[in-house]
N, C-alpha and C. Protein backbone atom coordinates (compact mmCIF):
# COMPACT_ATOMS: atom_id res chain seq x y z
N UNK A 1 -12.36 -0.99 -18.67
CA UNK A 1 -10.97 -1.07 -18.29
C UNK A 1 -10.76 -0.56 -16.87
N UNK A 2 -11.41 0.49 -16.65
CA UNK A 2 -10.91 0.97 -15.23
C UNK A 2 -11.88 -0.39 -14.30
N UNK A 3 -13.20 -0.88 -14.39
CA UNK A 3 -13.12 -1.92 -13.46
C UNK A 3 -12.14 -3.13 -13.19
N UNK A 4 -11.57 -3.53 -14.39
CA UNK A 4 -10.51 -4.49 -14.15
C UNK A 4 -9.34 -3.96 -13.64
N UNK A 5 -8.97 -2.41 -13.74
CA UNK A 5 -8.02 -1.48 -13.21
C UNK A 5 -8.06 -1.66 -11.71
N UNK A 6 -9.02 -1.39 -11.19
CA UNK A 6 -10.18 -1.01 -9.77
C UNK A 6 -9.46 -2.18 -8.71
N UNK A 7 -10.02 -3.68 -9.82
CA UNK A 7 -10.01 -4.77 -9.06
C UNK A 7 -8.70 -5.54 -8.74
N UNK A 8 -8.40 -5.04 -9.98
CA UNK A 8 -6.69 -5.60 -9.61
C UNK A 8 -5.76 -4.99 -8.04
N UNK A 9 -6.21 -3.68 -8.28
CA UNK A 9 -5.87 -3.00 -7.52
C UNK A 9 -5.90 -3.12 -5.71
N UNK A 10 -7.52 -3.11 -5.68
CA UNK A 10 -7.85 -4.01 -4.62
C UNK A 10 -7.54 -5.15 -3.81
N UNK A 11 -7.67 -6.24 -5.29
CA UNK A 11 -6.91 -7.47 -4.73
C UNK A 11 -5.18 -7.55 -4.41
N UNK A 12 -4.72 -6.43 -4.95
CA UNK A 12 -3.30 -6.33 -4.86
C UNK A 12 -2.47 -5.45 -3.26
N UNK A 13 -3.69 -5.00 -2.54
CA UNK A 13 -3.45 -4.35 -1.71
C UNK A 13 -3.94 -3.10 -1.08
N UNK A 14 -4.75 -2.75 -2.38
CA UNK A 14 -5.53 -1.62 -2.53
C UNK A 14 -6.46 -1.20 -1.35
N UNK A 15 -7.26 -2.34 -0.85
CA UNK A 15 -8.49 -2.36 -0.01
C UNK A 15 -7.00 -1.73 1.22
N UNK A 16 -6.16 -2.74 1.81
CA UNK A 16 -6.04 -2.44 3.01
C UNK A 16 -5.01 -1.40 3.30
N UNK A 17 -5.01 -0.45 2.11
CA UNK A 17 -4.71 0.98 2.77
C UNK A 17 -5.23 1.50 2.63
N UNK A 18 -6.42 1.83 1.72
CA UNK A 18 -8.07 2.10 2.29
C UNK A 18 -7.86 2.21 3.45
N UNK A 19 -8.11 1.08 3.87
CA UNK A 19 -8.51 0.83 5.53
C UNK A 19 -7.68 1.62 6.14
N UNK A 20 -6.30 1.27 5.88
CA UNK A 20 -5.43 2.31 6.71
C UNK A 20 -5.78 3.62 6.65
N UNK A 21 -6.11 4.35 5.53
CA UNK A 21 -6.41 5.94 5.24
C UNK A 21 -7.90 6.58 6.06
N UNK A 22 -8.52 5.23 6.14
CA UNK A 22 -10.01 5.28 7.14
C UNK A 22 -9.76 5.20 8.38
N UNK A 23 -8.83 4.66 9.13
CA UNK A 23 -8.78 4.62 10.30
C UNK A 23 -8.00 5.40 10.95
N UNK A 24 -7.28 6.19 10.12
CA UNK A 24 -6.52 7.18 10.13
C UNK A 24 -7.55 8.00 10.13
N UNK A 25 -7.93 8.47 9.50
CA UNK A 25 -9.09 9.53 9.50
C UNK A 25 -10.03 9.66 10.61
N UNK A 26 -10.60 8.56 11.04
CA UNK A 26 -11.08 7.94 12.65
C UNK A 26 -10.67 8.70 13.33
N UNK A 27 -8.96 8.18 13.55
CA UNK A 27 -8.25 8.69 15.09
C UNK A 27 -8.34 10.08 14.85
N UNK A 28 -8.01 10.73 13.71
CA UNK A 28 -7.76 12.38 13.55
C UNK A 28 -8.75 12.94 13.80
N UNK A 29 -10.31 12.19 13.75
CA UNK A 29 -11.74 13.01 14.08
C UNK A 29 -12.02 13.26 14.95
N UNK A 30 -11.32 12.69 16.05
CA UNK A 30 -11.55 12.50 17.58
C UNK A 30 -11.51 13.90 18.44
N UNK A 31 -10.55 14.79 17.38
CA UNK A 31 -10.56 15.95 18.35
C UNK A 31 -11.05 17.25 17.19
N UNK A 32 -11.36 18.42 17.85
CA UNK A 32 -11.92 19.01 16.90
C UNK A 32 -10.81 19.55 16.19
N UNK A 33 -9.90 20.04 16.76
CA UNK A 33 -8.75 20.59 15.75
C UNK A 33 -8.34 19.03 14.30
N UNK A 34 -8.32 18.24 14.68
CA UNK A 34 -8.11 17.45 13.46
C UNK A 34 -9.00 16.89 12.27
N UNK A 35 -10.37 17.48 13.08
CA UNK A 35 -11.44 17.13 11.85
C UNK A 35 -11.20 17.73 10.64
N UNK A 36 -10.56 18.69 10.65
CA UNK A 36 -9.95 19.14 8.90
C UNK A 36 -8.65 17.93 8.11
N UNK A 37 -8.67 17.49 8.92
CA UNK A 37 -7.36 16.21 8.30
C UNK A 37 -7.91 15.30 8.16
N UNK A 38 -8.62 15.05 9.04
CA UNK A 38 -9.79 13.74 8.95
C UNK A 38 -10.37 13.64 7.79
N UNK A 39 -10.93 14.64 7.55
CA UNK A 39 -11.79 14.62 5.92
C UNK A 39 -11.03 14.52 4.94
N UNK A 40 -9.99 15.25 4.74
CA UNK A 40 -9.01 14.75 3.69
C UNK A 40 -8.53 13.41 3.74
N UNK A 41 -8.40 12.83 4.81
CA UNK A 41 -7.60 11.17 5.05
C UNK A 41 -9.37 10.14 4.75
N UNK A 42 -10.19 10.82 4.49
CA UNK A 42 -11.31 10.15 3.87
C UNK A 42 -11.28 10.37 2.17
N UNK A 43 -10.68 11.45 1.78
CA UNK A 43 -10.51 11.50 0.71
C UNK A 43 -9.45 10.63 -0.19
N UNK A 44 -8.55 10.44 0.57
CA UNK A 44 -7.39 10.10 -0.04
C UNK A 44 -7.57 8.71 0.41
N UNK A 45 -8.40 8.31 1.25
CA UNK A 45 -9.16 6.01 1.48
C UNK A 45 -9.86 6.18 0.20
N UNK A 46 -10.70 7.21 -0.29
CA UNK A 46 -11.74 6.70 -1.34
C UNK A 46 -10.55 6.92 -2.57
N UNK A 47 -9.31 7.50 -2.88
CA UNK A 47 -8.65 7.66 -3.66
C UNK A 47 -8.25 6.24 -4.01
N UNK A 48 -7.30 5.63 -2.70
CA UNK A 48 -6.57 4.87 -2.36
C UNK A 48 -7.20 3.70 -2.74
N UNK A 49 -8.76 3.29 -2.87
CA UNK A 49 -9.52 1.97 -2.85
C UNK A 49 -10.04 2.15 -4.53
N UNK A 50 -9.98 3.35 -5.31
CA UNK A 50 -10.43 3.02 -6.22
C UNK A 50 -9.87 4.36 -7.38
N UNK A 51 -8.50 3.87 -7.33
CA UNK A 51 -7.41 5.30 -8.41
C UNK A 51 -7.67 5.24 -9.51
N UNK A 52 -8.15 4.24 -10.44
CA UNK A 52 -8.57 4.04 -11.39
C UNK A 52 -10.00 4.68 -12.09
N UNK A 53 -9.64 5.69 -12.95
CA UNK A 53 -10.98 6.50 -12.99
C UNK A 53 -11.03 7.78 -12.38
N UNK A 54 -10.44 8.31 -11.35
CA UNK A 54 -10.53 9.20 -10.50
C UNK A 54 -9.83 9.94 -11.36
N UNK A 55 -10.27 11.47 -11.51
CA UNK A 55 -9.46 12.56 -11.66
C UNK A 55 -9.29 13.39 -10.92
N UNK A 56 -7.82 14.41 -10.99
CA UNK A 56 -6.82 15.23 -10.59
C UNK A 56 -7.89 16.53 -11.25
N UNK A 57 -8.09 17.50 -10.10
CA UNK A 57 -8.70 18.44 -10.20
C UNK A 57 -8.15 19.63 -9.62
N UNK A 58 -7.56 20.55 -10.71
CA UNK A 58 -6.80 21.49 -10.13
C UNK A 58 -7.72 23.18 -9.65
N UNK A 59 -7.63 23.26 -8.44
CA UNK A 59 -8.62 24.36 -7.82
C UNK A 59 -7.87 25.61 -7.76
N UNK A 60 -8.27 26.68 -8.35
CA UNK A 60 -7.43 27.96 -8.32
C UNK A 60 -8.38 28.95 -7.15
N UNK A 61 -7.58 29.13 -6.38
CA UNK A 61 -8.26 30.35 -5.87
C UNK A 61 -7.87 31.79 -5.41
């Protein structure tokens, strides 16, 4: 179920805010103060391309 979840998703729009959340992440790497945003805006393309399946992980510290 989550691959047919995945794909729908994808084909529905999914991939190209991926892309957006990756290239976003790009421009933010460029300087060193934004490489901490950068990695998260890589997190949230691999969220964004495949939500289906992914879990919510709550971190206490």
């Amino acid at each position: 179920m989550r691959f047919l979840g995945n794909l729908i998703w994808i084909l529905c729009g999914g991939l190209l805010s991926a892309l957006g959340w990756w290239i976003v992440g790009l421009l933010w790497c460029c300087t060193v103060v934004g490489i901490p945003f950068g990695k998260q805006f890589f997190k949230i393309a691999r969220v964004a391309l495949l939500p289906f399946g992914a879990k919510a992980v709550r971190v206490h510290y």
